[in-house]
Structures are given as structure tokens and as C-alpha cells.
PDB file of N, CA and C in Angstrom:
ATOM      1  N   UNK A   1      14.606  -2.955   0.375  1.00  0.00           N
ATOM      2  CA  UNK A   1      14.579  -3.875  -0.729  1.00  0.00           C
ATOM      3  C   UNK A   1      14.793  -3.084  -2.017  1.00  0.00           C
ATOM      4  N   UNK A   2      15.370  -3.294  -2.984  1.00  0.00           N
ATOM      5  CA  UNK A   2      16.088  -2.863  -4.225  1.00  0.00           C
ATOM      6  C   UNK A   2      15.289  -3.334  -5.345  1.00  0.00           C
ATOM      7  N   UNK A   3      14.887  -2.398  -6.499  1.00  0.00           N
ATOM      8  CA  UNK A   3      14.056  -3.043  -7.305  1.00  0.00           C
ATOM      9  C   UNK A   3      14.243  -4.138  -7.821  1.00  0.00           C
ATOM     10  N   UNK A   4      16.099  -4.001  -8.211  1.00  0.00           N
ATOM     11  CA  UNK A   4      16.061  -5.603  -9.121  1.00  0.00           C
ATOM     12  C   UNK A   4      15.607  -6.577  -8.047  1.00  0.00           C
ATOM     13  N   UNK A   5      15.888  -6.759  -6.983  1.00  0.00           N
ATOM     14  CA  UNK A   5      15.204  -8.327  -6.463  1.00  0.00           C
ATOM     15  C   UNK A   5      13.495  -8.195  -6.252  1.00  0.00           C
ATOM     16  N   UNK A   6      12.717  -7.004  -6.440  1.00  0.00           N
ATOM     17  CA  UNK A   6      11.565  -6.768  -6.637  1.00  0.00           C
ATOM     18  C   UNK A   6      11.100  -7.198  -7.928  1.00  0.00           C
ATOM     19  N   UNK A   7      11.846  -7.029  -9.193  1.00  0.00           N
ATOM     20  CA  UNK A   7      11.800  -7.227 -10.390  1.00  0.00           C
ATOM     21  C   UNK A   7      11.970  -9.081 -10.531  1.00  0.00           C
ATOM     22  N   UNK A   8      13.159  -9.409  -9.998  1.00  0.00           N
ATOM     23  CA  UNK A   8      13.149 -10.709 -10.493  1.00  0.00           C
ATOM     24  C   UNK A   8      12.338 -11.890  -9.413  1.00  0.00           C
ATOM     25  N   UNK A   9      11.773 -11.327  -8.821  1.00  0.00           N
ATOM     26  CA  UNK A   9      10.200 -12.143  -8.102  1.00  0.00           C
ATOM     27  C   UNK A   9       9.250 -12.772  -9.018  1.00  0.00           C
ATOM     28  N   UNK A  10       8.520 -13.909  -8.662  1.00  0.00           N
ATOM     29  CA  UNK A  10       7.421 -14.004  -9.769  1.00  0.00           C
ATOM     30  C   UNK A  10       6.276 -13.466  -9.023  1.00  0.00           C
ATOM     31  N   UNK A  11       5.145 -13.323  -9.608  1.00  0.00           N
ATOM     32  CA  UNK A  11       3.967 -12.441  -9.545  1.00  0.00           C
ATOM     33  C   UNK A  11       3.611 -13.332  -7.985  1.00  0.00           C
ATOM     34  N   UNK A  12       3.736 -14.443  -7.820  1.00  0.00           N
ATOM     35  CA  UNK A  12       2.960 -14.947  -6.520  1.00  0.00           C
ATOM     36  C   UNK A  12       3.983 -14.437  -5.248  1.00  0.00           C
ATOM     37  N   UNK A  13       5.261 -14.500  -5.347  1.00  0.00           N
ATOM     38  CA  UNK A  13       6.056 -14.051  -4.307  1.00  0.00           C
ATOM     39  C   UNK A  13       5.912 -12.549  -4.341  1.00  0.00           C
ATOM     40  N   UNK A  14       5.930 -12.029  -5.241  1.00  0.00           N
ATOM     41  CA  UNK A  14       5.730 -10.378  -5.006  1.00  0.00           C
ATOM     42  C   UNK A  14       4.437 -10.107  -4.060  1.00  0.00           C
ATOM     43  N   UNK A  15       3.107 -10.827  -4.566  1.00  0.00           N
ATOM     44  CA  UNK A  15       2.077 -10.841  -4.106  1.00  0.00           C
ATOM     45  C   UNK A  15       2.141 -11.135  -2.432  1.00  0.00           C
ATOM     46  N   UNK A  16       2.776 -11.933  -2.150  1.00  0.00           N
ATOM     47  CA  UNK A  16       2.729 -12.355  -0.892  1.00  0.00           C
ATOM     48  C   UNK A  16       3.821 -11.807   0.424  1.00  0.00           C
ATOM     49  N   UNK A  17       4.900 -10.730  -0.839  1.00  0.00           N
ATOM     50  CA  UNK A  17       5.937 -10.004  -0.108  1.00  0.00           C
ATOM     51  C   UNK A  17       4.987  -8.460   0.083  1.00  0.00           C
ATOM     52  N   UNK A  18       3.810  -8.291  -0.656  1.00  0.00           N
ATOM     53  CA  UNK A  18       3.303  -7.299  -0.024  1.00  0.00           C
ATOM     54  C   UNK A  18       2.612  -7.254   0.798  1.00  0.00           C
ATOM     55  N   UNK A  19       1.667  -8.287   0.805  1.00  0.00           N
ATOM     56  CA  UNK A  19       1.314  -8.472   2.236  1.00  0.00           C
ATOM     57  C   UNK A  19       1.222  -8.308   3.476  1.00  0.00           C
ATOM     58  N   UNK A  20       2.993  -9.211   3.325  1.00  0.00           N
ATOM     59  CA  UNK A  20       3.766  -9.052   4.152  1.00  0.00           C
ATOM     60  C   UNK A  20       4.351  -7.574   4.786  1.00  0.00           C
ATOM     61  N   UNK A  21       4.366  -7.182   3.618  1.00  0.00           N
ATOM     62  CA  UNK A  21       4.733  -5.807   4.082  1.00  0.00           C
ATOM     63  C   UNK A  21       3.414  -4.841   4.785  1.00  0.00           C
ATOM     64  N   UNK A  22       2.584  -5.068   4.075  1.00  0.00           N
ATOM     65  CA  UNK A  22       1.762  -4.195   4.927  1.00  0.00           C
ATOM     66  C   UNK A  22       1.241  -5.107   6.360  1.00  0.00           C
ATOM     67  N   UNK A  23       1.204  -6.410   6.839  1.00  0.00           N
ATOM     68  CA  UNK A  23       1.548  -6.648   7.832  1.00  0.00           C
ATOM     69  C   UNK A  23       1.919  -6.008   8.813  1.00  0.00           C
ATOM     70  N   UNK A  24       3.531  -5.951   8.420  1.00  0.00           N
ATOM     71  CA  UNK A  24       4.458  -5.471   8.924  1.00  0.00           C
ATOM     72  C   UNK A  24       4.032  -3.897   9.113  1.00  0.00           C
ATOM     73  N   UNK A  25       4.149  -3.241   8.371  1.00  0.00           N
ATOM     74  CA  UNK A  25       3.533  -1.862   8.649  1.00  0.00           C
ATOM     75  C   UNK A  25       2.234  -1.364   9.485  1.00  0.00           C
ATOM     76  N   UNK A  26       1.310  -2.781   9.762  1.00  0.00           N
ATOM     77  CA  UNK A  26       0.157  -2.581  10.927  1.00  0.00           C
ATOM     78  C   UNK A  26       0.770  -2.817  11.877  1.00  0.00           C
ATOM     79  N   UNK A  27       1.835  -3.449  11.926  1.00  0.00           N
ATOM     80  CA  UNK A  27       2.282  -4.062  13.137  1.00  0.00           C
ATOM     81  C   UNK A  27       3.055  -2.743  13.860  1.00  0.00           C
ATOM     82  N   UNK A  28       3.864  -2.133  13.274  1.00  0.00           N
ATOM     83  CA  UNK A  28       4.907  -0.655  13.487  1.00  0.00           C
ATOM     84  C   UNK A  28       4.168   0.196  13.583  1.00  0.00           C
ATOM     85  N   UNK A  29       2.825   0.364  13.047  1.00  0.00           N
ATOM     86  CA  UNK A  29       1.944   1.534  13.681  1.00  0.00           C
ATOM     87  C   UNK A  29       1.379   0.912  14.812  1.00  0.00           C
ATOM     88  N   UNK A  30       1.588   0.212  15.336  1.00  0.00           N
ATOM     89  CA  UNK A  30       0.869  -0.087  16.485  1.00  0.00           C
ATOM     90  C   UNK A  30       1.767  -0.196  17.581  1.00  0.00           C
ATOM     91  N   UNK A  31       2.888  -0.842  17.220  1.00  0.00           N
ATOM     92  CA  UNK A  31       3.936   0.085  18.158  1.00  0.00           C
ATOM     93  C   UNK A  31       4.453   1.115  18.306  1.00  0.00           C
ATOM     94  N   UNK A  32       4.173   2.347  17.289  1.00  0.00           N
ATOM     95  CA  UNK A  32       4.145   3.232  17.310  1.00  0.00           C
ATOM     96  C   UNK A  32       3.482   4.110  18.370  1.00  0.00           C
ATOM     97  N   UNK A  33       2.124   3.808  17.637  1.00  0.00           N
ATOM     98  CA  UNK A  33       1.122   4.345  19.362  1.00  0.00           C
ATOM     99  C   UNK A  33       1.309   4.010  19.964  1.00  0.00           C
ATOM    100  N   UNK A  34       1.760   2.758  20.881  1.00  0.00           N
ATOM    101  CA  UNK A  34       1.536   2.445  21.415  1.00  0.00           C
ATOM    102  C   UNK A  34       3.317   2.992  22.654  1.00  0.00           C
ATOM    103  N   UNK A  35       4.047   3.389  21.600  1.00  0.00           N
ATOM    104  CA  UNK A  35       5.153   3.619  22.402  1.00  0.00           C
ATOM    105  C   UNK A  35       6.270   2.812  22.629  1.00  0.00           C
ATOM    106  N   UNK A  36       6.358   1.585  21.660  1.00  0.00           N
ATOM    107  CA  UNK A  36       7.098   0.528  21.843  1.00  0.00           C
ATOM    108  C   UNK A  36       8.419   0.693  20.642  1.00  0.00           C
ATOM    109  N   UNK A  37       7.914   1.612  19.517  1.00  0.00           N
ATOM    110  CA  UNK A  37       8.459   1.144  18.270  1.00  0.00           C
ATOM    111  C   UNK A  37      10.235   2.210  18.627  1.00  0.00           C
ATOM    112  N   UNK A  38      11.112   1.165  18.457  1.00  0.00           N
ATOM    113  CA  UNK A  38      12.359   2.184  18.867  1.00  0.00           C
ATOM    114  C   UNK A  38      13.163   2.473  17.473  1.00  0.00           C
ATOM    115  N   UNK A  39      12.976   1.970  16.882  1.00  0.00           N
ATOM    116  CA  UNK A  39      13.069   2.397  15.151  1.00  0.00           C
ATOM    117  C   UNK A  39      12.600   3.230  13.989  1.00  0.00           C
ATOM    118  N   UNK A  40      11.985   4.308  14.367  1.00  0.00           N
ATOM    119  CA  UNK A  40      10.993   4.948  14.215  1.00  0.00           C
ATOM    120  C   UNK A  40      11.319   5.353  12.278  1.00  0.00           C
ATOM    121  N   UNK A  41      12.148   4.924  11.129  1.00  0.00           N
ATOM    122  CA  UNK A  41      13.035   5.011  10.884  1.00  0.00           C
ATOM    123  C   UNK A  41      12.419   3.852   9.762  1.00  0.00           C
ATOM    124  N   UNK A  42      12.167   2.750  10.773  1.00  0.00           N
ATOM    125  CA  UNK A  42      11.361   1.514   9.691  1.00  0.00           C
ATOM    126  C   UNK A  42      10.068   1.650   9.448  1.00  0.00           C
ATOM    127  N   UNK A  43       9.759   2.443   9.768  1.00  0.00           N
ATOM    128  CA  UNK A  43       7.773   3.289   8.788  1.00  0.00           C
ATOM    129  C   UNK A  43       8.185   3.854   7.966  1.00  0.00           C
ATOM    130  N   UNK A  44       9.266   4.306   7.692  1.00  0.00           N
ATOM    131  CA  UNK A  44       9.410   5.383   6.489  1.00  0.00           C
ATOM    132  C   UNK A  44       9.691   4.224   5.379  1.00  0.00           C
ATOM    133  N   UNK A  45      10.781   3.462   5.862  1.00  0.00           N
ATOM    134  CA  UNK A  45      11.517   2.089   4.929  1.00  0.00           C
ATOM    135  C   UNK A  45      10.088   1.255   4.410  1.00  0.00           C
ATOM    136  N   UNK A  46       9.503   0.852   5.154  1.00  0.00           N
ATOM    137  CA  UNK A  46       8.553  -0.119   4.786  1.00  0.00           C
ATOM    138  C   UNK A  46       7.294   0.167   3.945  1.00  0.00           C
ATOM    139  N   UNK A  47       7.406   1.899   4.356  1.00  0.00           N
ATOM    140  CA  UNK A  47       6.348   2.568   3.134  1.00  0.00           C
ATOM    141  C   UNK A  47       7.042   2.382   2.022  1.00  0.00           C
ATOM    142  N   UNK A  48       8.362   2.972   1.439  1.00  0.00           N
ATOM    143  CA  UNK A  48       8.717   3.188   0.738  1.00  0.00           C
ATOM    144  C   UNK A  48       9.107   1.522  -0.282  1.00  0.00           C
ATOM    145  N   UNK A  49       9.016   0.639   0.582  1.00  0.00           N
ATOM    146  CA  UNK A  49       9.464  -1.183  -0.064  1.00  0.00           C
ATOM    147  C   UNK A  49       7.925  -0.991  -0.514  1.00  0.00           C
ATOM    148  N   UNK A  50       6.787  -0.619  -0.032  1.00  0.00           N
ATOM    149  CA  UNK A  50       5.650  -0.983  -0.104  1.00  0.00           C
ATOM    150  C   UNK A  50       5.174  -0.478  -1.895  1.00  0.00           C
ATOM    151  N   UNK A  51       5.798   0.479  -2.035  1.00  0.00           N
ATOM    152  CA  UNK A  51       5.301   1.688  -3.139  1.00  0.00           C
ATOM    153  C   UNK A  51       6.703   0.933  -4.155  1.00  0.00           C
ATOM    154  N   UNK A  52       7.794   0.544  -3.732  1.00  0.00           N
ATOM    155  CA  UNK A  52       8.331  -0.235  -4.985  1.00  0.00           C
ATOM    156  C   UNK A  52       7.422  -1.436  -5.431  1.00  0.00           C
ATOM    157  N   UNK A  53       7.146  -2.416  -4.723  1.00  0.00           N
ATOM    158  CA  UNK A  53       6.441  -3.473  -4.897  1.00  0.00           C
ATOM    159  C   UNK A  53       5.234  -2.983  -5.801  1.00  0.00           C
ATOM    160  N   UNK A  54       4.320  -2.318  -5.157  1.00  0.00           N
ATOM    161  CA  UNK A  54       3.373  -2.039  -6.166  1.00  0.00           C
ATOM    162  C   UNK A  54       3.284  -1.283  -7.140  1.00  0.00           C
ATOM    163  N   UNK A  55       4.434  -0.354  -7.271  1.00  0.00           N
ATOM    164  CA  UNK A  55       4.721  -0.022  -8.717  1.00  0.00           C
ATOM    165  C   UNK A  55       5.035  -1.390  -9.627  1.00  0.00           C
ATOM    166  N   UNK A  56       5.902  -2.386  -9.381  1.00  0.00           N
ATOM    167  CA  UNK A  56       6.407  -3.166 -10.037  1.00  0.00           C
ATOM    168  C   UNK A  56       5.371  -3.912 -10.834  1.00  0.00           C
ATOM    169  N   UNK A  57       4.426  -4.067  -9.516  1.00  0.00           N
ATOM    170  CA  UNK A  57       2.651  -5.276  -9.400  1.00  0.00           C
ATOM    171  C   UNK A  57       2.219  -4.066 -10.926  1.00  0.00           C
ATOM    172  N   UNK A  58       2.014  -2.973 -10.837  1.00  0.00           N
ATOM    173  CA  UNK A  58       1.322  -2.011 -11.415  1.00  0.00           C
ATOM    174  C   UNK A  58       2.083  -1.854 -13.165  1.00  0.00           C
ATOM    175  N   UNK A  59       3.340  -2.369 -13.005  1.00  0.00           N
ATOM    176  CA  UNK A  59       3.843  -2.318 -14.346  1.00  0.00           C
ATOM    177  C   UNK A  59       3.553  -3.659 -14.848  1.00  0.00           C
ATOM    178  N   UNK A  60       3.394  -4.354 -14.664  1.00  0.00           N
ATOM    179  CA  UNK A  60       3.425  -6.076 -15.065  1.00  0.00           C
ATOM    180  C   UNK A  60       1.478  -6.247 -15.079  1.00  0.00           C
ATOM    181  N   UNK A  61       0.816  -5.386 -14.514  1.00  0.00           N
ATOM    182  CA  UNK A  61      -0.425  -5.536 -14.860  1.00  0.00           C
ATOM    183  C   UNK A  61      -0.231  -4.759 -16.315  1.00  0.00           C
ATOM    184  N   UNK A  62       0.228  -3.585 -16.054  1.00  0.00           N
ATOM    185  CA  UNK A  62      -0.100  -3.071 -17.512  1.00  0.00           C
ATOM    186  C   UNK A  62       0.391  -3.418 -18.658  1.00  0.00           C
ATOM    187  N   UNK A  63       1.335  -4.322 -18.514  1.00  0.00           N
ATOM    188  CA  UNK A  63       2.352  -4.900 -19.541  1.00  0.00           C
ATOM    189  C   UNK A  63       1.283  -6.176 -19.947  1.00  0.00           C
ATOM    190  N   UNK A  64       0.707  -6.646 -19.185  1.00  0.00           N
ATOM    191  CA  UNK A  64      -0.041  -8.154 -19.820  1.00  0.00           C
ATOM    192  C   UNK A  64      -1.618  -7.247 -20.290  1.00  0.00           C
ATOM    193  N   UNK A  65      -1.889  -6.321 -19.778  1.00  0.00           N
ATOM    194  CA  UNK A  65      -3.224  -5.906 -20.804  1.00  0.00           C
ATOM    195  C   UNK A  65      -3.076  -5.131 -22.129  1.00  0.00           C
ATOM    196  N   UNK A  66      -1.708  -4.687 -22.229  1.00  0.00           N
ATOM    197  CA  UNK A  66      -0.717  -3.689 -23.692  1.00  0.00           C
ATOM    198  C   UNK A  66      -0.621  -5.477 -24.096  1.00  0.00           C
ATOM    199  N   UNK A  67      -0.227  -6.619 -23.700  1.00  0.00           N
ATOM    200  CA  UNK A  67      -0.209  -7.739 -24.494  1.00  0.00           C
ATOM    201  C   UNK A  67      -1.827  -7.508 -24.983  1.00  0.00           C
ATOM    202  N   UNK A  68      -2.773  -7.959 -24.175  1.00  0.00           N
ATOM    203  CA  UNK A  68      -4.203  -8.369 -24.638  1.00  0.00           C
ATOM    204  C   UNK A  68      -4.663  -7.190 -25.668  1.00  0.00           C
ATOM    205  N   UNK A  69      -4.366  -6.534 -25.944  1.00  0.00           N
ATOM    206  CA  UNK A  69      -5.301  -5.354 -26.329  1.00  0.00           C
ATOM    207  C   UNK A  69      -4.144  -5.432 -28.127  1.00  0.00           C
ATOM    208  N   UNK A  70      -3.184  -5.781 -28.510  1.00  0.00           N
ATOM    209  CA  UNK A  70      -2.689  -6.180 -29.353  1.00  0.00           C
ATOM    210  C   UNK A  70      -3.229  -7.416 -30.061  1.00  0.00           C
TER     211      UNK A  70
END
């Protein structure tokens, strides 16, 4: 996933695309151990969607408390 479509999310779909993602990422470590996961390839991807998303979550928090504090 690419920031701009991370960027042009609103705060509830972002919220609920991370989730999702870490979902997804319990789910791939568990096929992981378990010996199933043949993609080994999409743990690295899904960390890395995971850490855009919440940078994004992490800029838009700090952007509405730089509002409040003005």
C-alpha cells in the first residue's frame, strides 16, 4: 500500500485498515510456525503497510493537538 492512498483515507478507514492489518499479520505468523505460510515475503510487506499507516495515524494526531494548543 502507497502512502498517498494511506493519506487520502479518513481517520475511521485508516483505523480499521490497521486492524486489519495486524489481523492479517497474526494470521501469517501463525502460518508461519506453523509451516503453512508459502509467501514468506508477506511478513515483511505487511510490517512495513503496518508502520506506514501508523505513521500517517501518528501525523494527523499531532497535527490536530499543534491545532489545539494554538
Amino acid at each position: 500500500m502507497k502512502v498517498s492512498q494511506i493519506r487520502n483515507m479518513t481517520d475511521e478507514e485508516l483505523k480499521r485498515k490497521i486492524g486489519e492489518a495486524y489481523q492479517e499479520l497474526l494470521n501469517l505468523r501463525f502460518q508461519f510456525a506453523t509451516g503453512q505460510l508459502k509467501n514468506t515475503n508477506r511478513l515483511k510487506e505487511i510490517r512495513k503497510d503496518i508502520a506506514r499507516m501508523r505513521t500517517v495515524w501518528r501525523e494527523r494526531e499531532l497535527q490536530r493537538y499543534g491545532e489545539d494548543a494554538s
